[in-house]
C-alpha atoms as a PDB file:
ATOM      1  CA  UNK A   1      12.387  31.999   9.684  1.00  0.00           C
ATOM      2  CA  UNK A   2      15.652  31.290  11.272  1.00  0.00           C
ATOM      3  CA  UNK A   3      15.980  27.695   9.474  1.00  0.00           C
ATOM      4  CA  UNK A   4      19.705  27.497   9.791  1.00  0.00           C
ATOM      5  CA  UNK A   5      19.409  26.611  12.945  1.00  0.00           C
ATOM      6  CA  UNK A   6      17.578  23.359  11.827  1.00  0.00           C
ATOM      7  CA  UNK A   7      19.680  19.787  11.717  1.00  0.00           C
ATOM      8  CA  UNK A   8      20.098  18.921   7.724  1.00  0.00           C
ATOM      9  CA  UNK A   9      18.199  15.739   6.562  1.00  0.00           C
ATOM     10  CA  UNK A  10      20.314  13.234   4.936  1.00  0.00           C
ATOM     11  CA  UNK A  11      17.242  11.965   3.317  1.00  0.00           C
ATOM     12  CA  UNK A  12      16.694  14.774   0.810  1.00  0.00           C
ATOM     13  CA  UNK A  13      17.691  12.997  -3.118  1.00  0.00           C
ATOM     14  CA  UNK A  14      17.559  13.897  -6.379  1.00  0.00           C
ATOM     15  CA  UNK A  15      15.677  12.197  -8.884  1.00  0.00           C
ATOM     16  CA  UNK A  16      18.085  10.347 -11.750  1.00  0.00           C
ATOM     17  CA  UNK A  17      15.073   9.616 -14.235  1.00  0.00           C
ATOM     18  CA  UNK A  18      13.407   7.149 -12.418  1.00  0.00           C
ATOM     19  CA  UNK A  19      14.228   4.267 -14.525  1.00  0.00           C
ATOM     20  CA  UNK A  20      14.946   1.285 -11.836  1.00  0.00           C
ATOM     21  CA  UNK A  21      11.446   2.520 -10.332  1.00  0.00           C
ATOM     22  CA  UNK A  22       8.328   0.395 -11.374  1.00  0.00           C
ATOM     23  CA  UNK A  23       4.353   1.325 -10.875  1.00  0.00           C
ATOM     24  CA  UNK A  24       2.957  -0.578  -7.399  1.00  0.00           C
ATOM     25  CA  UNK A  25       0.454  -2.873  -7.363  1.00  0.00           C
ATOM     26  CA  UNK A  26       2.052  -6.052  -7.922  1.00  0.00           C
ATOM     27  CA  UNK A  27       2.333  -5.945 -11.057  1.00  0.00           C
ATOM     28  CA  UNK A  28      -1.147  -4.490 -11.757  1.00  0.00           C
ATOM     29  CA  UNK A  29      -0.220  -0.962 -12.305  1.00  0.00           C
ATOM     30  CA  UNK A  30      -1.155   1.530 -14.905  1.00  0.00           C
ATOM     31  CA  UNK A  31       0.493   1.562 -18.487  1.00  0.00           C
ATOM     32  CA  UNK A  32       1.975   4.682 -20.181  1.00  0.00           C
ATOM     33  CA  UNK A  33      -1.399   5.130 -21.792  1.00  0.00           C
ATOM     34  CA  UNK A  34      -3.086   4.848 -18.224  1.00  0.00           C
ATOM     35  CA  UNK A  35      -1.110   7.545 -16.960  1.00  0.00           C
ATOM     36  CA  UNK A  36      -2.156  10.311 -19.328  1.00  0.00           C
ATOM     37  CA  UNK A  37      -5.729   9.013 -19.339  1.00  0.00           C
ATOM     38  CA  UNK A  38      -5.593   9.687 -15.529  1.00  0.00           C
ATOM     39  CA  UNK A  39      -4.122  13.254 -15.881  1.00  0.00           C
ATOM     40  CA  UNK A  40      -6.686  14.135 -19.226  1.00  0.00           C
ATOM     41  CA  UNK A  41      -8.922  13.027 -16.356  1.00  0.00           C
ATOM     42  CA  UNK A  42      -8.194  14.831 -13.739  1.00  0.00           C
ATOM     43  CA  UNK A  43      -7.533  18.239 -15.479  1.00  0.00           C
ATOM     44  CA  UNK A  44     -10.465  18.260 -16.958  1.00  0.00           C
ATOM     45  CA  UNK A  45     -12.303  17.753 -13.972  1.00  0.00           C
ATOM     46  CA  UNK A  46     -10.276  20.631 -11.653  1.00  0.00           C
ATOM     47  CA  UNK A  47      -8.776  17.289  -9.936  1.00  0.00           C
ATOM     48  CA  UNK A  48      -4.849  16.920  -8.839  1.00  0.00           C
ATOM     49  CA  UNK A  49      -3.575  13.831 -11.130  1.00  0.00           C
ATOM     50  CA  UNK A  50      -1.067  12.813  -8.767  1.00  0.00           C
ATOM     51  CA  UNK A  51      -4.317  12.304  -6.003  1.00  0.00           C
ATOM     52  CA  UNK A  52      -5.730  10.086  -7.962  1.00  0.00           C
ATOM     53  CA  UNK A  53      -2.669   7.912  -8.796  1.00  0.00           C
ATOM     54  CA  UNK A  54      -2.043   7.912  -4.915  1.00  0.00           C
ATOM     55  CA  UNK A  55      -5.632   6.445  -4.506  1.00  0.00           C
ATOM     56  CA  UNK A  56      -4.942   4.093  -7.272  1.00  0.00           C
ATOM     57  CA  UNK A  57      -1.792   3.080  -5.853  1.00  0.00           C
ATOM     58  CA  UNK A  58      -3.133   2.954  -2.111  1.00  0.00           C
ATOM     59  CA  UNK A  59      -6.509   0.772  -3.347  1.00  0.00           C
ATOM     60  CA  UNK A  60      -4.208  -1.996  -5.128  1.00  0.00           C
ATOM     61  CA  UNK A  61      -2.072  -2.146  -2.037  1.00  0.00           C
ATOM     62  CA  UNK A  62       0.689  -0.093  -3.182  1.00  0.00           C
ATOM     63  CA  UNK A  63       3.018  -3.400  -2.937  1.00  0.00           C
ATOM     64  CA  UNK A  64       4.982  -2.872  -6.176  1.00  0.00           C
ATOM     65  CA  UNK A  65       8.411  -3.220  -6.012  1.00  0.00           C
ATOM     66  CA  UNK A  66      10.522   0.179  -5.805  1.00  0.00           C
ATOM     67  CA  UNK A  67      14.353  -0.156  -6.621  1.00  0.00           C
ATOM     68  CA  UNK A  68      15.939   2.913  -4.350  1.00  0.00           C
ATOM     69  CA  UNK A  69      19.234   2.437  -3.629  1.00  0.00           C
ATOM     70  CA  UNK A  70      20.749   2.827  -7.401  1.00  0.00           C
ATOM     71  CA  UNK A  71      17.994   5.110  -8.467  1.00  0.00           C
ATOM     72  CA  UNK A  72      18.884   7.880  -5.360  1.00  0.00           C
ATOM     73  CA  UNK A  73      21.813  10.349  -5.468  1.00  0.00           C
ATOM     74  CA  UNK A  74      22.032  13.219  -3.052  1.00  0.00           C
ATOM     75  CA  UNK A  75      20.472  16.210  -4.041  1.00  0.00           C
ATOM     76  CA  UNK A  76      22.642  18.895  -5.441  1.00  0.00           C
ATOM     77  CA  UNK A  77      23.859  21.484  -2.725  1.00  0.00           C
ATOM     78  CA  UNK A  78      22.494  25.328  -2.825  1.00  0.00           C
ATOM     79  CA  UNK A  79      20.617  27.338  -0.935  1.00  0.00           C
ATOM     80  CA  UNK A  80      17.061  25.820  -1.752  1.00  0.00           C
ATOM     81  CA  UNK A  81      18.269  22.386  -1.015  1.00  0.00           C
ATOM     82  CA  UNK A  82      19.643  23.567   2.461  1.00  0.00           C
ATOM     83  CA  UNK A  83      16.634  25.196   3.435  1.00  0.00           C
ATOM     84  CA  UNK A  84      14.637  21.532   2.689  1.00  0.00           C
ATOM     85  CA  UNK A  85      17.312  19.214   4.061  1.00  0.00           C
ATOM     86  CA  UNK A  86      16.619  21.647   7.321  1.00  0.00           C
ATOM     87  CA  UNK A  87      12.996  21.478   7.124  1.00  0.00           C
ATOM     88  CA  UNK A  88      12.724  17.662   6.156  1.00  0.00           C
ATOM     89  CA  UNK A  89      15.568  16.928   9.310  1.00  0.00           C
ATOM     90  CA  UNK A  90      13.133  19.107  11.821  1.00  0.00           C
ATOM     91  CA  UNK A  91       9.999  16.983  11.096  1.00  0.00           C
ATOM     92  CA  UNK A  92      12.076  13.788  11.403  1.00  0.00           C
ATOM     93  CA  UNK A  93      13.163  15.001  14.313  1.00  0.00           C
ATOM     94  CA  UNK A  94       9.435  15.723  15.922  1.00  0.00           C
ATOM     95  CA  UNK A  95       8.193  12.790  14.549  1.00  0.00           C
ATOM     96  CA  UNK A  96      10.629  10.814  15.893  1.00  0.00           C
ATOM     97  CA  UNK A  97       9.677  11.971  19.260  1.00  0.00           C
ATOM     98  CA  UNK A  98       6.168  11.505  18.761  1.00  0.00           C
ATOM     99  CA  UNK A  99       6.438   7.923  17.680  1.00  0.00           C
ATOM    100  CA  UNK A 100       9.469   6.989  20.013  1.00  0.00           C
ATOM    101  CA  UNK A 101       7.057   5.490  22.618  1.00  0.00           C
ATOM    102  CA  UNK A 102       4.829   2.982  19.387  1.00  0.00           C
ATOM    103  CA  UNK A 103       7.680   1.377  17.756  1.00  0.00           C
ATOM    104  CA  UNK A 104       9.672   4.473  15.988  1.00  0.00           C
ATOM    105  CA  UNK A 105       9.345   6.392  12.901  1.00  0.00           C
ATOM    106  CA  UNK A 106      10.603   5.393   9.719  1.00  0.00           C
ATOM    107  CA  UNK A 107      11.096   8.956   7.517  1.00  0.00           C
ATOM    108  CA  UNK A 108      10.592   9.425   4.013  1.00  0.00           C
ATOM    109  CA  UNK A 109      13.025  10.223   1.750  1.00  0.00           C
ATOM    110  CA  UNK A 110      11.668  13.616  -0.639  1.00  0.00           C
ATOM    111  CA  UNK A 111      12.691  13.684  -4.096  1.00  0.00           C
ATOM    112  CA  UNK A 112      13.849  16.992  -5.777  1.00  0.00           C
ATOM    113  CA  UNK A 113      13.227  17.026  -9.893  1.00  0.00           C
ATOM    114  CA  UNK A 114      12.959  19.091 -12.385  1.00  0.00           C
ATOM    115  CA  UNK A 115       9.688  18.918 -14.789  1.00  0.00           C
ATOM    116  CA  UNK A 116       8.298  15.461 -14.186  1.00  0.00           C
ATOM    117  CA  UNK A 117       9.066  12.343 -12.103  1.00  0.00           C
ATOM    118  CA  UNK A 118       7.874   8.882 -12.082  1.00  0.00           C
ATOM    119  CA  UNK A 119       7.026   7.448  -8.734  1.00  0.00           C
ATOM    120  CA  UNK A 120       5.741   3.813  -7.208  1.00  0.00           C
ATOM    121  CA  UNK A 121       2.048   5.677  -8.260  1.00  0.00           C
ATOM    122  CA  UNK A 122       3.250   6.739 -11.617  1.00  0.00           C
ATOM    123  CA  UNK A 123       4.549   9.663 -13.633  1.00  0.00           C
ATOM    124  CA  UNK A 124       3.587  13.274 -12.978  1.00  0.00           C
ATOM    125  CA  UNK A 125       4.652  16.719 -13.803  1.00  0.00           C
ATOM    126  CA  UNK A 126       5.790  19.226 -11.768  1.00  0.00           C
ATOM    127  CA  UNK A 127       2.193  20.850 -12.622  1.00  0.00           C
ATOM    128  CA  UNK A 128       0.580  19.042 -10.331  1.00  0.00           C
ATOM    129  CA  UNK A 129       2.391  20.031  -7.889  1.00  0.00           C
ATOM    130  CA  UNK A 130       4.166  18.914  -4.803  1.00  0.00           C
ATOM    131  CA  UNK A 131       2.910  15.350  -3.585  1.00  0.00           C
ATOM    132  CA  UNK A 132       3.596  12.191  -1.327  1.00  0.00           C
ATOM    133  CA  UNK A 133       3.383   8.996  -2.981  1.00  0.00           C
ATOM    134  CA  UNK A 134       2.085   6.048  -0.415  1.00  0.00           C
ATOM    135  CA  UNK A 135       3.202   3.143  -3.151  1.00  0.00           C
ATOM    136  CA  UNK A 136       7.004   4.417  -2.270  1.00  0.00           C
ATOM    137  CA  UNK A 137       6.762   6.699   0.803  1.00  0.00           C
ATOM    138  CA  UNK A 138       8.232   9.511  -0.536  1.00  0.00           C
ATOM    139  CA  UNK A 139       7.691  13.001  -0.945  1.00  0.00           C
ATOM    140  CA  UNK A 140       8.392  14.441  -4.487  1.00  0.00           C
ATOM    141  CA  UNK A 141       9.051  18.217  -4.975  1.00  0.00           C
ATOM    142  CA  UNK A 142       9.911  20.651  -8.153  1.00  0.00           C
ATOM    143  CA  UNK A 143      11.498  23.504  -6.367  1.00  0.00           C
ATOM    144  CA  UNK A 144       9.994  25.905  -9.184  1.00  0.00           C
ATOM    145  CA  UNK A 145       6.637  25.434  -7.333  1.00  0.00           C
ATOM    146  CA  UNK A 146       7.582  27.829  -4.469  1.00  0.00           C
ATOM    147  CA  UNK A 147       8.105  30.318  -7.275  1.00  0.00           C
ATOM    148  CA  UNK A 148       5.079  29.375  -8.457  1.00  0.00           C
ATOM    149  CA  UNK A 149       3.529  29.685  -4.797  1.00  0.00           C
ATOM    150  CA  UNK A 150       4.783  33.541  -4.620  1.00  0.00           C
ATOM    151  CA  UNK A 151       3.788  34.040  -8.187  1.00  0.00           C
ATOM    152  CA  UNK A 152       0.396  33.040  -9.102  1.00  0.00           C
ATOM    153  CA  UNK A 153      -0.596  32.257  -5.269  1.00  0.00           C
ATOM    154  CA  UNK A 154       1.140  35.026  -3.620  1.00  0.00           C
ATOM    155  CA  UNK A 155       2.188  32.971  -0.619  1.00  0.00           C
ATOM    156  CA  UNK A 156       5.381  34.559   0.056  1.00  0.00           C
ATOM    157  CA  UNK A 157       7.990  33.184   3.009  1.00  0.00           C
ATOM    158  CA  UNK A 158       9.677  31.114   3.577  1.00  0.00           C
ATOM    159  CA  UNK A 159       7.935  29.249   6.584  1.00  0.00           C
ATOM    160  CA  UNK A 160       4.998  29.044   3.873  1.00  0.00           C
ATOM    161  CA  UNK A 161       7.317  26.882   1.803  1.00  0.00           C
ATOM    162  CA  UNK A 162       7.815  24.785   5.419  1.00  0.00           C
ATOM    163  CA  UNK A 163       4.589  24.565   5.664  1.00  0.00           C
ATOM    164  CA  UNK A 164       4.040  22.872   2.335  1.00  0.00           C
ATOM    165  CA  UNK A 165       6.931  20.665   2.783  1.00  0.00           C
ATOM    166  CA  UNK A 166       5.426  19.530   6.438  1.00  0.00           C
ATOM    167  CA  UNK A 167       1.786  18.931   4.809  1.00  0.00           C
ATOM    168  CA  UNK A 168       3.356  16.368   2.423  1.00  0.00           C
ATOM    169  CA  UNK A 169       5.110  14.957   5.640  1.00  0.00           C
ATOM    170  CA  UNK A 170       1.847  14.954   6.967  1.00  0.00           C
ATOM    171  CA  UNK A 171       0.396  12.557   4.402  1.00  0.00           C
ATOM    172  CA  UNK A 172       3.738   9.991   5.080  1.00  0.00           C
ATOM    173  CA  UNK A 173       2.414   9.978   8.997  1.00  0.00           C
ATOM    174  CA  UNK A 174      -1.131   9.330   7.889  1.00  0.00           C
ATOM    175  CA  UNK A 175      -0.050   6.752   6.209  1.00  0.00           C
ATOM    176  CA  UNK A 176       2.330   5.254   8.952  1.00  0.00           C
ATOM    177  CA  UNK A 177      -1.137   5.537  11.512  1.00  0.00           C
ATOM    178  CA  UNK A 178      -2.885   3.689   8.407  1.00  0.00           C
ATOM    179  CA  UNK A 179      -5.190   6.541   7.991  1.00  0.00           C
ATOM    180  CA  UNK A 180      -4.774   6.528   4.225  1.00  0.00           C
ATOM    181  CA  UNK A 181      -5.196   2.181   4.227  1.00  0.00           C
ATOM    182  CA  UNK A 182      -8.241   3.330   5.585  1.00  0.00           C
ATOM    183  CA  UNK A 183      -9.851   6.076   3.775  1.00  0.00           C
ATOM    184  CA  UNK A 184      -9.057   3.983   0.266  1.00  0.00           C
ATOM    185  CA  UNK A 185     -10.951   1.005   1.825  1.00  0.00           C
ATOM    186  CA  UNK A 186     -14.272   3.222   2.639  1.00  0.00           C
ATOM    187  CA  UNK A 187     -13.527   5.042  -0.900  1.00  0.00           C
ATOM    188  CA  UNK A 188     -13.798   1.240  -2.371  1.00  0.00           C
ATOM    189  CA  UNK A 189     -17.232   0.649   0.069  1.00  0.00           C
ATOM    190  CA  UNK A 190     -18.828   3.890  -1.701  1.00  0.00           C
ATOM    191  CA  UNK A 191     -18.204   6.329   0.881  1.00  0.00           C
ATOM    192  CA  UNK A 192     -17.858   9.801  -0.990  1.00  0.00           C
ATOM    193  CA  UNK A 193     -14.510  10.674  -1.704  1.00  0.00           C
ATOM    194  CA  UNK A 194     -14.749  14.303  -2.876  1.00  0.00           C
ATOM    195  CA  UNK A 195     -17.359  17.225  -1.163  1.00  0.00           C
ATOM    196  CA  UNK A 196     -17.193  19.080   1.699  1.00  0.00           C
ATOM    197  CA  UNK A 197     -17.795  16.527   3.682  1.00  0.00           C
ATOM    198  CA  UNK A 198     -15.425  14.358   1.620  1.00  0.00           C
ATOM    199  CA  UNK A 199     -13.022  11.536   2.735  1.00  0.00           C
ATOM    200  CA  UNK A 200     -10.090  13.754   0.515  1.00  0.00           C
ATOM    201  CA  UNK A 201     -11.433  16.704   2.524  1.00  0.00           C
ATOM    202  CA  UNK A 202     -10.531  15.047   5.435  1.00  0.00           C
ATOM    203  CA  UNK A 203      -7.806  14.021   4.682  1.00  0.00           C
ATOM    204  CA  UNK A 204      -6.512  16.873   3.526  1.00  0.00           C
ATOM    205  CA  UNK A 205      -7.040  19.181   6.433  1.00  0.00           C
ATOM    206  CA  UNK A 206      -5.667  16.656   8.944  1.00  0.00           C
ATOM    207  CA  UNK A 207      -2.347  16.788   7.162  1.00  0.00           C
ATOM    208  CA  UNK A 208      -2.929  20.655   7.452  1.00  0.00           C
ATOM    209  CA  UNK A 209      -3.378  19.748  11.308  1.00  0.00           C
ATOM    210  CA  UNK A 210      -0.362  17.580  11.529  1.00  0.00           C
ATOM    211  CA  UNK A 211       1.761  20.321   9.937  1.00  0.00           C
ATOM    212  CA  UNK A 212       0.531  22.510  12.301  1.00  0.00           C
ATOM    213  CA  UNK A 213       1.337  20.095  15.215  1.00  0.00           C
ATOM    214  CA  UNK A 214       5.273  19.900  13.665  1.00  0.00           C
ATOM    215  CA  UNK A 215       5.259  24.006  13.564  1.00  0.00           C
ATOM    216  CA  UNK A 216       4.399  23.520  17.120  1.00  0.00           C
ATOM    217  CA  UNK A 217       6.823  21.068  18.461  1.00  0.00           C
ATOM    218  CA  UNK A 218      10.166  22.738  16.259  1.00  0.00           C
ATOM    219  CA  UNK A 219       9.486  26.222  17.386  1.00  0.00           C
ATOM    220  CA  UNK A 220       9.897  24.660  21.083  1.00  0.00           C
ATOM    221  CA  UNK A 221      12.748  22.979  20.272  1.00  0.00           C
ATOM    222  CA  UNK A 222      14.553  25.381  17.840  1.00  0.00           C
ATOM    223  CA  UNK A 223      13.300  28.699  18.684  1.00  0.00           C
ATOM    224  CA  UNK A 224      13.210  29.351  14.563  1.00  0.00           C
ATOM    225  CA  UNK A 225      10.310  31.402  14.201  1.00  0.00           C
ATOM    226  CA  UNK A 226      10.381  35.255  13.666  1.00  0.00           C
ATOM    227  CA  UNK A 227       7.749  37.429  13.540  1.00  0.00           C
ATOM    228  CA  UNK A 228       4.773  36.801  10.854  1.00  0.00           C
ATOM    229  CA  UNK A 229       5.803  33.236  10.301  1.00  0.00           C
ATOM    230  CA  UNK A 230       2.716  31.875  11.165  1.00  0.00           C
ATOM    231  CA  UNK A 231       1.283  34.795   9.291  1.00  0.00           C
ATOM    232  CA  UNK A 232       2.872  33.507   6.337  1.00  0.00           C
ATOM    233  CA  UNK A 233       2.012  29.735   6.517  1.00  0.00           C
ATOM    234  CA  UNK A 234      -2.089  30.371   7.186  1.00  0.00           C
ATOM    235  CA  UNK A 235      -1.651  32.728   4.046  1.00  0.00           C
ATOM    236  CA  UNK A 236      -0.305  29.712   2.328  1.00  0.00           C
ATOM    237  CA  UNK A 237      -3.227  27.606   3.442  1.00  0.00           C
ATOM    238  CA  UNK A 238      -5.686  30.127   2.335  1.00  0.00           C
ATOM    239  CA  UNK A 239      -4.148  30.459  -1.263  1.00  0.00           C
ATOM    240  CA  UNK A 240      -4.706  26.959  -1.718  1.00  0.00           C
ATOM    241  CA  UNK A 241      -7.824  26.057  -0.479  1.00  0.00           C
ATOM    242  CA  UNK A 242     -10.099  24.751  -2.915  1.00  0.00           C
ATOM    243  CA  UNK A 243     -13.068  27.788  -3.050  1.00  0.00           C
ATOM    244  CA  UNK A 244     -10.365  30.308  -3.008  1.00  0.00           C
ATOM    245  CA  UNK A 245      -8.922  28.147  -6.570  1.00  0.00           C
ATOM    246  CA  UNK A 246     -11.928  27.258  -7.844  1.00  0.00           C
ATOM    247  CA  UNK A 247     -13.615  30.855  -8.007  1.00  0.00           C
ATOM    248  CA  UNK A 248      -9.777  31.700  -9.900  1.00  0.00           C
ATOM    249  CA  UNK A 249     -10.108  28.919 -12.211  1.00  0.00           C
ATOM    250  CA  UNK A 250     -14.141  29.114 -12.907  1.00  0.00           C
ATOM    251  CA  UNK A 251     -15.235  31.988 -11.669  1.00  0.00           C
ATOM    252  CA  UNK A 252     -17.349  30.227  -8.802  1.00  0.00           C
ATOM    253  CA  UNK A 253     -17.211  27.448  -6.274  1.00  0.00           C
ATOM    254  CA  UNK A 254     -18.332  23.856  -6.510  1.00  0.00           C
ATOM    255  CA  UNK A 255     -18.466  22.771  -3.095  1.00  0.00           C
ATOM    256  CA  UNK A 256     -19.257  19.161  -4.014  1.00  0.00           C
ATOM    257  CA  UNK A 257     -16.101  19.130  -5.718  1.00  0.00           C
ATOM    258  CA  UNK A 258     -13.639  20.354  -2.997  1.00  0.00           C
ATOM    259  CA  UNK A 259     -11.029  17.571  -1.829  1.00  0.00           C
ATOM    260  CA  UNK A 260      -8.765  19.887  -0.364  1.00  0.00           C
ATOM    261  CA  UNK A 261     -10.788  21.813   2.135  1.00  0.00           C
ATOM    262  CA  UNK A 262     -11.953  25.508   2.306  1.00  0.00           C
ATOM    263  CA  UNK A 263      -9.117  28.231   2.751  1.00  0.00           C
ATOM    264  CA  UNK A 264     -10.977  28.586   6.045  1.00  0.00           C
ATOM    265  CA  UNK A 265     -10.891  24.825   6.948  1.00  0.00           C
ATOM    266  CA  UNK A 266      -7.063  24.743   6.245  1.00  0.00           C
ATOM    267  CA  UNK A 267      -6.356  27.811   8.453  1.00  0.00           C
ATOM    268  CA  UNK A 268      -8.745  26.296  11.766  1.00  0.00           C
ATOM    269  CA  UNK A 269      -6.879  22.750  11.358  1.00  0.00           C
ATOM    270  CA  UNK A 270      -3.409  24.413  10.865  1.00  0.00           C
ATOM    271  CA  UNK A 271      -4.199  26.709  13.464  1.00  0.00           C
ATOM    272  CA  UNK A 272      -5.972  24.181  15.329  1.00  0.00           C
ATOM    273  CA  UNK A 273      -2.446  21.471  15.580  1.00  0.00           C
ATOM    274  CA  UNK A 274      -0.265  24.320  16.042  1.00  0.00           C
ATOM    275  CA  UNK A 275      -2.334  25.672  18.815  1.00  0.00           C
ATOM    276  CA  UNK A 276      -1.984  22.101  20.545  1.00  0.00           C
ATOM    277  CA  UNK A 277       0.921  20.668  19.728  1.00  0.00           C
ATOM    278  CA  UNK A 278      -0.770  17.284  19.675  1.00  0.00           C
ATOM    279  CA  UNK A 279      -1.358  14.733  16.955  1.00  0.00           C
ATOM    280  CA  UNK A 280      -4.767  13.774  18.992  1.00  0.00           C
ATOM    281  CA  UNK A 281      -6.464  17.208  18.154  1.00  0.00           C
ATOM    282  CA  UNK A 282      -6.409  16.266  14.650  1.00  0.00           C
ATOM    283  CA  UNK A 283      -8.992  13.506  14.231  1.00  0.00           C
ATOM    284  CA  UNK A 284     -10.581  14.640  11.304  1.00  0.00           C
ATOM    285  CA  UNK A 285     -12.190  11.252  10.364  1.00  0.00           C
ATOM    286  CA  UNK A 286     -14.848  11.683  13.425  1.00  0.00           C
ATOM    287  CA  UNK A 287     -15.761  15.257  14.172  1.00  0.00           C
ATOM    288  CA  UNK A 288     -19.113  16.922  12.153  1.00  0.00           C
ATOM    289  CA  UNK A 289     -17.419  20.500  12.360  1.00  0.00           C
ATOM    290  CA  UNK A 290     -14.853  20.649   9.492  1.00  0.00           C
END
């Protein structure tokens, strides 16, 4: 991947500790003790913590005040941080594009730190992983993870690590289009939230198809891929999908647990945007065919 040739994002920070940030909800937001109930929770039922706070955050309205300005310094300069500035400006740039003509896109700022962060939906640890926080609108990364990816998922590449970084992106246009105001409301009504059929699921693999729609639109305009990029991003998706971790993890596959999608699912819908091109293809929400 030829990511040089990508415009750097000035929107790529580093975390300072988090201490000027406060939990969303309007005042209604978990405690301390909350927190690590949540992630007990959630690792002891194969479930990403930082999903849940997101729902938690996105259900209460996610209105809590977030003090940036102070709390944001720019992220240190190296090699990793280049290659995510270029990434993170190349989405801005498509999405910009795409929303030019329905009153403009407002881009998140991604957070770089180092073994846990606090966020508008609370504090995490860099084992759960890279994730987009609706309460703040911001992405939050631990580089280590795309060691971690090459390690213990042996997604190697680095338009795999793009590919992550756009998913997350993903979830900040979902939320933009309201998609995410949306699924929390039907998760309030009853509607099932986890399962193959699941509202995550879906979720999930329509931020796989807007990455893939991004992949589409920079290769036109930057001419950045090389040969077995794409290769290397649908062997990303297919690490992480949730029968391919479960049967590591257990030893078999709970279907009605999945909120991710199948490695198969997130292949077709990354496949299927970057195929297209076009945010329209992805409607997830209303097709029977995951």
């Amino acid at each position: 991947m030829l990511w040089q040739k990508g415009r750097r994002s000035d929107n790529v920070v580093s975390d300072s500790g988090g201490g000027a940030r406060r939990f969303g909800g309007g005042g209604r937001g978990l405690g301390i003790g909350g927190i690590i109930i949540v992630v007990i929770v959630g690792l002891l039922f194969g479930k990403n913590p930082a999903e849940i706070l997101q729902f938690l955050s996105a259900v209460s309205g996610g209105g809590g005040e977030v003090a940036t300005g102070s709390a944001d310094r720019p992220a240190a300069s190296g090699p990793e941080t280049e290659f995510v500035r270029a990434v993170l400006g190349s989405t801005e740039d498509v999405w910009n594009r795409t929303f030019a003509q329905s009153g403009g896109y407002q881009a998140p700022k991604l957070v770089l730190f180092q073994d846990g962060v606090q966020s508008a939906c609370g504090a995490a640890s860099s084992a759960v992983g890279p994730f987009y926080c609706p309460g703040d609108q911001r992405v939050y990364l631990d580089l280590t993870f795309f060691n971690e990816m090459e390690q213990k998922f042996r997604a190697t590449g680095e338009f795999a690590r793009a590919y992550v970084i756009a998913h997350e992106v993903g979830h900040h246009v979902q939320n933009l289009m309201g998609v995410m105001q949306k699924t929390a409301q039907l998760r309030a009504r009853g509607v099932p939230n986890e399962g193959a059929d699941g509202l995550s699921v879906r979720q999930e693999l329509q931020a796989d198809c807007l990455a893939g729609v991004w992949a589409n639109q920079a290769q036109k305009q930057l001419q950045w891929l090389e040969p077995g990029d794409i290769e290397s991003a649908l062997g990303a998706a297919t690490a992480i999908g949730d029968d391919r971790l479960q049967k590591q993890s257990r030893g078999y596959v709970v279907p009605d647990s999945f909120t991710h999608g199948s490695s198969e699912q997130r292949v077709r819908w990354f496949r299927t945007g970057f195929q297209s091109g076009d945010l329209r293809v992805c409607d997830t929400f209303n097709t029977q065919q995951l």
